[in-house]
Protein backbone atom coordinates (compact mmCIF):
# COMPACT_ATOMS: atom_id res chain seq x y z
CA UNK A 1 10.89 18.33 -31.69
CA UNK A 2 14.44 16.88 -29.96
CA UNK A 3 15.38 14.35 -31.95
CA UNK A 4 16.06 12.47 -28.86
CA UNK A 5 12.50 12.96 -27.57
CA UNK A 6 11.36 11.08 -30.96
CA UNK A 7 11.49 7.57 -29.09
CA UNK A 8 9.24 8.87 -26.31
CA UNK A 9 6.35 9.18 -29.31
CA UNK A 10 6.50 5.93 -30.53
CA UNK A 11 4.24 3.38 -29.60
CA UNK A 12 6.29 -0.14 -27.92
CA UNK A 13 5.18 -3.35 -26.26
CA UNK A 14 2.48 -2.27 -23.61
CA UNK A 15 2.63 1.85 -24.69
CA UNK A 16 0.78 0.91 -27.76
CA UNK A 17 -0.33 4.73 -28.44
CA UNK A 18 -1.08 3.27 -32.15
CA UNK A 19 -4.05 1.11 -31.42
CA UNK A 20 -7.05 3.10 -32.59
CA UNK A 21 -8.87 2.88 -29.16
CA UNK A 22 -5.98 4.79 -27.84
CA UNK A 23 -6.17 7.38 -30.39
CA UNK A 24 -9.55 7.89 -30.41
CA UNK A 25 -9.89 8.43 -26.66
CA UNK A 26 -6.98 10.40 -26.87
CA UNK A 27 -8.52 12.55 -29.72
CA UNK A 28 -11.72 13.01 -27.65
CA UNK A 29 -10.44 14.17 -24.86
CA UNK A 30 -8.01 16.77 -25.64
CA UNK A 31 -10.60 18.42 -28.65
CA UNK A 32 -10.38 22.38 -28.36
CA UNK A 33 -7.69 22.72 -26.06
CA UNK A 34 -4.60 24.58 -27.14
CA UNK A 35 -1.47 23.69 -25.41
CA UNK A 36 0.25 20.14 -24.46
CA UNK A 37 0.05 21.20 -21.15
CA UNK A 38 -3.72 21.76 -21.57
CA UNK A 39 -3.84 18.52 -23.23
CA UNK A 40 -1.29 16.41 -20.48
CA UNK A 41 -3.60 17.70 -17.33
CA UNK A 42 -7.02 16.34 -19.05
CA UNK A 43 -5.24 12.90 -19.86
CA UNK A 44 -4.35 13.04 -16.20
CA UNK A 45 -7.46 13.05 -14.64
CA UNK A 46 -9.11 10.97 -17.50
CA UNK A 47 -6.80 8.13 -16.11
CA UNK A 48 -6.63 8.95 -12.09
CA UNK A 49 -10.45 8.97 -11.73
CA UNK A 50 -12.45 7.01 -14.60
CA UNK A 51 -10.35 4.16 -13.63
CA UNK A 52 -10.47 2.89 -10.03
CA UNK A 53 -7.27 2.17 -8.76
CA UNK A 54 -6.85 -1.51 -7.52
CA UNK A 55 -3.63 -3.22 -6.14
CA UNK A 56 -5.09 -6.96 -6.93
CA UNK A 57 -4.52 -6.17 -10.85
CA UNK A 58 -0.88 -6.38 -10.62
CA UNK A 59 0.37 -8.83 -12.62
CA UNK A 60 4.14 -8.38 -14.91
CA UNK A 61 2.01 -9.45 -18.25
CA UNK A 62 2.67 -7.66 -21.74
CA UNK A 63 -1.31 -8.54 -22.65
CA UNK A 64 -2.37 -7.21 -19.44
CA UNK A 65 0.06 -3.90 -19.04
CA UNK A 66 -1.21 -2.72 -22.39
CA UNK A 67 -2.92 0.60 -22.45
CA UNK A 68 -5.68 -0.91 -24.25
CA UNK A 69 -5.97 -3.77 -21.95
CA UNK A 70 -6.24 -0.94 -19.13
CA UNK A 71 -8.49 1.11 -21.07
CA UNK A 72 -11.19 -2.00 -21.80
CA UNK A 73 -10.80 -3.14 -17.82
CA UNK A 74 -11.59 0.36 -16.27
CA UNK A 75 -9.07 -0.16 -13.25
CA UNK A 76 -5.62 -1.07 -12.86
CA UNK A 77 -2.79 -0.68 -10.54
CA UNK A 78 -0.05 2.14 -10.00
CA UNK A 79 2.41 0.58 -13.74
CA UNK A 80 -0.83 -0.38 -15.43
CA UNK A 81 -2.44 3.14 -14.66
CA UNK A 82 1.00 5.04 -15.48
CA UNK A 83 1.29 3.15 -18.85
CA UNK A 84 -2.41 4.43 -20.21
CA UNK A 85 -1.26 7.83 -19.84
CA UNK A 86 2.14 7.62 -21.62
CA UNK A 87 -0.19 5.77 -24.36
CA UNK A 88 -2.30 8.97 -24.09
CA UNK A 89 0.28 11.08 -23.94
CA UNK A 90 1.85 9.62 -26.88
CA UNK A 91 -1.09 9.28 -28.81
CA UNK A 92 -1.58 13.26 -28.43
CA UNK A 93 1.55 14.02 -29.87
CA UNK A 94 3.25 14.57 -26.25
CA UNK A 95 6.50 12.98 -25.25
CA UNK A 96 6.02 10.81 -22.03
CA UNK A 97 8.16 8.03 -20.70
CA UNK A 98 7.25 5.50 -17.79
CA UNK A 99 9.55 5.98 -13.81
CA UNK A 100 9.77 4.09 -10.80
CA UNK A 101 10.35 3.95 -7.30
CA UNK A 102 10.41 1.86 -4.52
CA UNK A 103 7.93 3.18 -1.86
CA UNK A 104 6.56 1.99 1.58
CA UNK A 105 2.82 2.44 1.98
CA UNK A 106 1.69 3.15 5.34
CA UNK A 107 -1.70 3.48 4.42
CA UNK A 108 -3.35 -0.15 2.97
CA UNK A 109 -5.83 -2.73 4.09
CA UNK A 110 -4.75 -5.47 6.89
CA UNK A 111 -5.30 -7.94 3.82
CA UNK A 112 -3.44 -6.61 1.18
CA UNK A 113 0.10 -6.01 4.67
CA UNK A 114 -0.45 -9.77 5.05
CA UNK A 115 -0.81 -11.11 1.46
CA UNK A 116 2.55 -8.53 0.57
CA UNK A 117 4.43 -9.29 3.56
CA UNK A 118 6.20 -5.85 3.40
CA UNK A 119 4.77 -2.11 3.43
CA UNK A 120 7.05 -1.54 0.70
CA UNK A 121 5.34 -1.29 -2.68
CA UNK A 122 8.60 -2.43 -5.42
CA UNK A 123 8.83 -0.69 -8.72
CA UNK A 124 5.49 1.81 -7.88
CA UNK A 125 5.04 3.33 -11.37
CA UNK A 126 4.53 7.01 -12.44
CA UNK A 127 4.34 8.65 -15.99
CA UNK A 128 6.91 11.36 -16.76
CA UNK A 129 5.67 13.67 -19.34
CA UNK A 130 7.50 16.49 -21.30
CA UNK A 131 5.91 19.84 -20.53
CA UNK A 132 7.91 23.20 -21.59
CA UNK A 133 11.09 22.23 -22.41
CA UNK A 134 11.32 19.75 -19.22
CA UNK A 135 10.21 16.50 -17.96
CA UNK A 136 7.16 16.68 -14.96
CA UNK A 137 6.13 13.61 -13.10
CA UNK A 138 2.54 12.72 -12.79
CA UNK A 139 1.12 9.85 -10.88
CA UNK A 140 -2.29 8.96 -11.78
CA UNK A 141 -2.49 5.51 -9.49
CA UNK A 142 -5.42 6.92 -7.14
CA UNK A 143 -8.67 7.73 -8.09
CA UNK A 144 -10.22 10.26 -6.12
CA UNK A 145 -13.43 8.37 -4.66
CA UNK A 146 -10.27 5.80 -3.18
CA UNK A 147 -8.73 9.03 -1.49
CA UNK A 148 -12.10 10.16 -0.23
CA UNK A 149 -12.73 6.58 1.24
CA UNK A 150 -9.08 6.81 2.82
CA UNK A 151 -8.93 10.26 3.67
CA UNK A 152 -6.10 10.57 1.55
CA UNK A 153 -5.22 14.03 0.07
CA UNK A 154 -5.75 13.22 -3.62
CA UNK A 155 -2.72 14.17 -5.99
CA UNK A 156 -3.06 17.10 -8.50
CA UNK A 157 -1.05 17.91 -12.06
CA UNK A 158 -1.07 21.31 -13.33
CA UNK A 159 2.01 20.05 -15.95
CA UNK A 160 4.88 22.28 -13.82
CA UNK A 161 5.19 20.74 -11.00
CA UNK A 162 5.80 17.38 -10.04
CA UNK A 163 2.76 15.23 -8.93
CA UNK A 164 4.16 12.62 -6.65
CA UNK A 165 2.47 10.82 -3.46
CA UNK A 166 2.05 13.04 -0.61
CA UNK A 167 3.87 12.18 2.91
CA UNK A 168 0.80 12.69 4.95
CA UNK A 169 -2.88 11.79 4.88
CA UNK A 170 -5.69 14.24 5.29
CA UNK A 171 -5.35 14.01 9.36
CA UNK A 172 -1.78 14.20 9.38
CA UNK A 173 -0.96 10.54 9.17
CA UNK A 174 1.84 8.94 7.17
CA UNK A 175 1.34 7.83 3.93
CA UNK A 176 4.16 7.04 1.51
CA UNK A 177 7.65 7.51 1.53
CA UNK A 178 10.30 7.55 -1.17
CA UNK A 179 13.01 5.22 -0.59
CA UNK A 180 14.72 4.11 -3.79
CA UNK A 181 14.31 5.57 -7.64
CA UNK A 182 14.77 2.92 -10.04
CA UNK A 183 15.03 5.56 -12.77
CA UNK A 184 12.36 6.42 -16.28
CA UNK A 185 12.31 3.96 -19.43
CA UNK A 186 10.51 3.86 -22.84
CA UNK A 187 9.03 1.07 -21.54
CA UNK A 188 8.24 -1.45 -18.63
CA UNK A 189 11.06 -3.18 -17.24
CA UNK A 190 9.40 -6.43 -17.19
CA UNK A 191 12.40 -8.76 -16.78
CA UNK A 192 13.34 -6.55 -13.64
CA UNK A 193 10.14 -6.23 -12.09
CA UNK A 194 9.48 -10.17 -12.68
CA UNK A 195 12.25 -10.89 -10.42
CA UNK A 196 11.44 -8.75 -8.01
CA UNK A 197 8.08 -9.20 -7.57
CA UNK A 198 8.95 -12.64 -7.30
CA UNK A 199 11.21 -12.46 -4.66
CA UNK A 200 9.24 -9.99 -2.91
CA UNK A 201 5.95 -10.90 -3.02
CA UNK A 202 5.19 -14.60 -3.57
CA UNK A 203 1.65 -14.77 -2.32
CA UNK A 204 0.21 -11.56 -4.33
CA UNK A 205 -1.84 -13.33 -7.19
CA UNK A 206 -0.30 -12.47 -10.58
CA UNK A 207 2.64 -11.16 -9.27
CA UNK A 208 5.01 -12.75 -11.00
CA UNK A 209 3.02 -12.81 -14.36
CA UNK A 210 2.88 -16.79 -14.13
CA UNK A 211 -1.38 -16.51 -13.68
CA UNK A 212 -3.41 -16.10 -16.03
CA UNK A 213 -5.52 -12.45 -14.76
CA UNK A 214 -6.77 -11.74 -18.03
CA UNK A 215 -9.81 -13.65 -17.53
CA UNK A 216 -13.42 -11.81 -17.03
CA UNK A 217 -14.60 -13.92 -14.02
CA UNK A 218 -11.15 -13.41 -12.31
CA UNK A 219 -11.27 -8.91 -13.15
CA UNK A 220 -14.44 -9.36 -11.53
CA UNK A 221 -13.44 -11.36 -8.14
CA UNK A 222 -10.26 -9.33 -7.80
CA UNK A 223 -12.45 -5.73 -8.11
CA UNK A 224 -14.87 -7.16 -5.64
CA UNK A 225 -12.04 -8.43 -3.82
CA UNK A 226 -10.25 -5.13 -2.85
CA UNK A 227 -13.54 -2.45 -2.99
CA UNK A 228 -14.80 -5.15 -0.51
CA UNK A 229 -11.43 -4.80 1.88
CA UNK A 230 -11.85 -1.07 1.24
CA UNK A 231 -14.80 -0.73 2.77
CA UNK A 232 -14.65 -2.94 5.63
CA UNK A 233 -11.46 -1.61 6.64
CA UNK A 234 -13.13 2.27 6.79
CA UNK A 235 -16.04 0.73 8.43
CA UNK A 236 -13.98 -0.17 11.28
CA UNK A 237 -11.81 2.51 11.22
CA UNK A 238 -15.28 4.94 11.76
CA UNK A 239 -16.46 1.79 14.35
């Protein structure tokens, strides 16, 4: 191992790849296979599909970014959802660090346009892994059952390529675009993100990290919240 790849093992503030929950799920789900590779595509799809994908969680919070906070709520958003696979990753004895982008969404509920303000979705998150001597994206953020509902092309990691958001939807209309990197870190950037969440998006509950999301009652609300927007917004897209 690179001695400078040595930091991207270690566990930090919401990566915390040394809780035992993390290591045990990790354990479990990479048993008998052979290669980090091997190992890096299971964690993938572990993360994009057993835990639903929902916009509502965001919220710049140490306690609720942790990978075991993640792992114990069975959803988060596109950071929350990036930082359980790094603690995977890690946990497995593969290097992964955490990037970011700025992205416009062209695909989203009327709901979540107005609450946001903006199509653009600041500091999306994505977990960079190290795979054969280089470092592969992979962006776990949508579950597949979401992509079915949207008729979005779901995103795939074989650990070569890069696994990033696809322009186009199923039927050929936009989806995301790429319009700023904000570069990979050990961690998440939570002073940066805090500020611009804040500036950017002053109405999306938790946002800012200054509400307390960690309660049961309010994971419950906020699920029903979005799978409810969801499916009313396909029902009158099929109307």
């Amino acid at each position: 191992m690179e001695s400078d790849l040595k930091s991207y093992l270690l566990p930090s503030d919401c990566i915390n790849s040394d809780d035992p929950r993390i290591i045990k799920q990790a354990q479990t789900l990479v048993k008998g296979l052979n290669t980090d590779t091997e190992r890096a595509i299971a964690l993938y799809y572990f993360v994009r599909d057993s835990f639903y994908y929902n916009p509502y969680t965001a919220s710049v919070e140490i306690e609720t970014l942790r990978a075991t906070h993640v792992l114990a709520a069975g959803q988060g958003w596109c950071v929350s959802k990036a930082v359980l696979l790094a603690a995977l990753c890690r946990a497995a004895g593969i290097p992964a660090k955490l990037g970011f982008a700025d992205v416009v969404n062209h695909l989203s509920t009327e709901k979540l346009r107005q609450t946001m303000s903006t199509e653009v979705f600041y500091f999306h998150g994505y977990c960079s892994i190290y795979l054969n001597q280089k470092w592969v994206k992979a962006t776990p953020a949508f579950n597949l059952s979401l992509c079915e509902k949207f008729k979005l092309l779901p995103l795939e990691f074989n650990g070569v390529d890069d696994s990033l958001y696809h322009r186009f939807d199923q039927e050929g209309n936009r989806h995301m675009e790429y319009i700023r990197e904000r570069g990979e870190y050990l961690d998440v950037p939570i002073a940066d993100m805090r500020a611009v969440f804040a500036e950017h998006y002053p109405n999306l509950q938790g946002a800012t990290g200054s509400q307390d999301s960690t309660k049961e009652s309010g994971h419950k609300n906020l699920s029903t919240q979005w799978q409810d927007e969801v499916d009313q917004e396909m029902n009158l897209s099929t109307s």
